[in-house]
Protein backbone atom coordinates (compact mmCIF):
# COMPACT_ATOMS: atom_id res chain seq x y z
CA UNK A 1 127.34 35.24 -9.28
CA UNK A 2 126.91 36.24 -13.03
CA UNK A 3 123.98 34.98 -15.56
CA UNK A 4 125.69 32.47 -18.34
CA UNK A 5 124.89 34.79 -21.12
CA UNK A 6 126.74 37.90 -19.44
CA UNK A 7 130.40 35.32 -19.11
CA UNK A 8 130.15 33.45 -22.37
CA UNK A 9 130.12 34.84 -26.12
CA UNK A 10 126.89 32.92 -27.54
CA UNK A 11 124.41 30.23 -26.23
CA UNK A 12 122.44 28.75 -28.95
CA UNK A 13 119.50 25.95 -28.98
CA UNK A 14 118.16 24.15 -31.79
CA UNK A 15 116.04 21.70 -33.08
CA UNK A 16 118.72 18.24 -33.22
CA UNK A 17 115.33 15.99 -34.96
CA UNK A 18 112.09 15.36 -33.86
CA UNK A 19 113.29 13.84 -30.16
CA UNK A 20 115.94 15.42 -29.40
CA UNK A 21 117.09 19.70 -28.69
CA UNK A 22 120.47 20.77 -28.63
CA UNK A 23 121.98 23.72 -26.63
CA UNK A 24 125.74 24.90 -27.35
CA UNK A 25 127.59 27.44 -25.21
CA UNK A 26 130.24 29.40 -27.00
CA UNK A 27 132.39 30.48 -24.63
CA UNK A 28 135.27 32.32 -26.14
CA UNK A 29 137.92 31.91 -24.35
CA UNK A 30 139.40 29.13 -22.19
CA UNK A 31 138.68 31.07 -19.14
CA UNK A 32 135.22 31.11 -19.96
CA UNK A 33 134.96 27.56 -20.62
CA UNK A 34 136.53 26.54 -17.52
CA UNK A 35 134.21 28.70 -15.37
CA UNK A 36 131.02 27.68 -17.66
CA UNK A 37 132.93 23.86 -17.19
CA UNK A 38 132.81 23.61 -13.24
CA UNK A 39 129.89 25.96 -12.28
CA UNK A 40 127.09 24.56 -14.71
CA UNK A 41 126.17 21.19 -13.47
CA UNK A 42 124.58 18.29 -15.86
CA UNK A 43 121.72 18.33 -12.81
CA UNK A 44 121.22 21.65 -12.92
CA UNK A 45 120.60 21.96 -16.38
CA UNK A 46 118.41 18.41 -16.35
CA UNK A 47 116.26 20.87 -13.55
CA UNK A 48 115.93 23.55 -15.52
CA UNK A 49 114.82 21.42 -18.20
CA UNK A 50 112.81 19.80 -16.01
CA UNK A 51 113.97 16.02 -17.20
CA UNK A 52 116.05 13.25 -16.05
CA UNK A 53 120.01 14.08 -15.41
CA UNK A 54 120.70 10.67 -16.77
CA UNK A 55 118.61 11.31 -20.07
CA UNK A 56 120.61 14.67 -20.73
CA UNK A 57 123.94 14.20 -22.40
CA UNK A 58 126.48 16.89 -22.15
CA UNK A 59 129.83 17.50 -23.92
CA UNK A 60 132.57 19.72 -22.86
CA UNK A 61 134.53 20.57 -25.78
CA UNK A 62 137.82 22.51 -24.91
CA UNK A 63 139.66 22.57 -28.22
CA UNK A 64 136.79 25.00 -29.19
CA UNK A 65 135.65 26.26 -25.93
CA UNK A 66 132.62 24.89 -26.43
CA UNK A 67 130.18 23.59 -23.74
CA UNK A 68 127.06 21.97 -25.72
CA UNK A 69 124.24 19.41 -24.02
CA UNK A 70 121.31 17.81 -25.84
CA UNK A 71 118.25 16.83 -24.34
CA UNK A 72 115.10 14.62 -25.19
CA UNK A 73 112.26 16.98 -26.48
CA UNK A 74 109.11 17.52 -24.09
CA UNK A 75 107.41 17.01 -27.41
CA UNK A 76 107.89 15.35 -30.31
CA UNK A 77 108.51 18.26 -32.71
CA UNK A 78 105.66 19.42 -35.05
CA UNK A 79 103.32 17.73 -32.56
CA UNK A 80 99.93 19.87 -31.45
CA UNK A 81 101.82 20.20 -27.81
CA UNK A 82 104.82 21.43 -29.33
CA UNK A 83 105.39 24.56 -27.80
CA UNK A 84 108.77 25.41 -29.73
CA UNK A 85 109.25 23.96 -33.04
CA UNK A 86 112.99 24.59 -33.77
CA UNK A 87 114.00 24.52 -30.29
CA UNK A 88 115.42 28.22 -30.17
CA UNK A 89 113.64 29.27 -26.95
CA UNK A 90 116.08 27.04 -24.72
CA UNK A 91 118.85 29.59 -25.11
CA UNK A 92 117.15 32.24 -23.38
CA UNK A 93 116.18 29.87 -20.44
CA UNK A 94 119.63 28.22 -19.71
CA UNK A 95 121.20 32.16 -20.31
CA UNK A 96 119.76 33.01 -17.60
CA UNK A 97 121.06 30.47 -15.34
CA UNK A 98 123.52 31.97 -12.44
CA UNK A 99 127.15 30.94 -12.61
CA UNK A 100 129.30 30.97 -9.95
C-alpha cells in the first residue's frame, strides 16, 4: 500500500463558501486516476472526515484525471470554532490516506 500523495501529482483543499470544503486530486495520468478511482472509497473519505457518506459528494473526472469530493464544513467558515478558514489543511489529511 502507498499514501495518496506519493501515487498522484497534487491534492489540493479549499474553502468552496462558508458550508462547504472542496478537495481535488490531480492525478496525472490515467493510471493514477484509475488506482486513486477504485482504492479511495466515498466512506472512507466521509471517515476520515468524520461526516456522513451520504452528505459527501464526490466526482470522478477522467477527461482530466481528476478525482475531486466536497464536503459540508465542521464549521461555518469565519466562525469562532473555525479551525481552518480556507480549508487548506484537508489536503494533508486525505494525502495521507493508504491506497491500495
Amino acid at each position: 500500500m502507498a499514501e495518496l500523495g506519493s501515487i498522484v501529482e497534487k491534492v489540493r483543499s479549499k474553502n468552496a463558501g462558508p458550508f462547504w470544503l472542496t478537495i481535488d486530486i490531480f492525478c496525472g495520468s490515467a493510471q493514477a486516476f484509475a488506482r486513486v478511482r477504485d482504492g479511495v472509497s466515498t466512506d472512507r473519505v466521509a471517515g476520515l472526515f468524520q461526516t456522513e457518506a451520504s452528505e459527501l459528494k464526490r466526482f470522478d473526472i477522467p477527461s482530466l484525471n481528476v478525482v475531486k469530493f466536497s464536503l459540508p464544513r465542521p464549521q461555518v467558515q469565519g466562525t469562532r470554532a473555525d479551525r481552518d478558514m480556507h480549508g487548506a489543511s484537508y489536503a494533508a489529511l486525505i494525502a495521507e490516506l493508504e491506497v491500495n
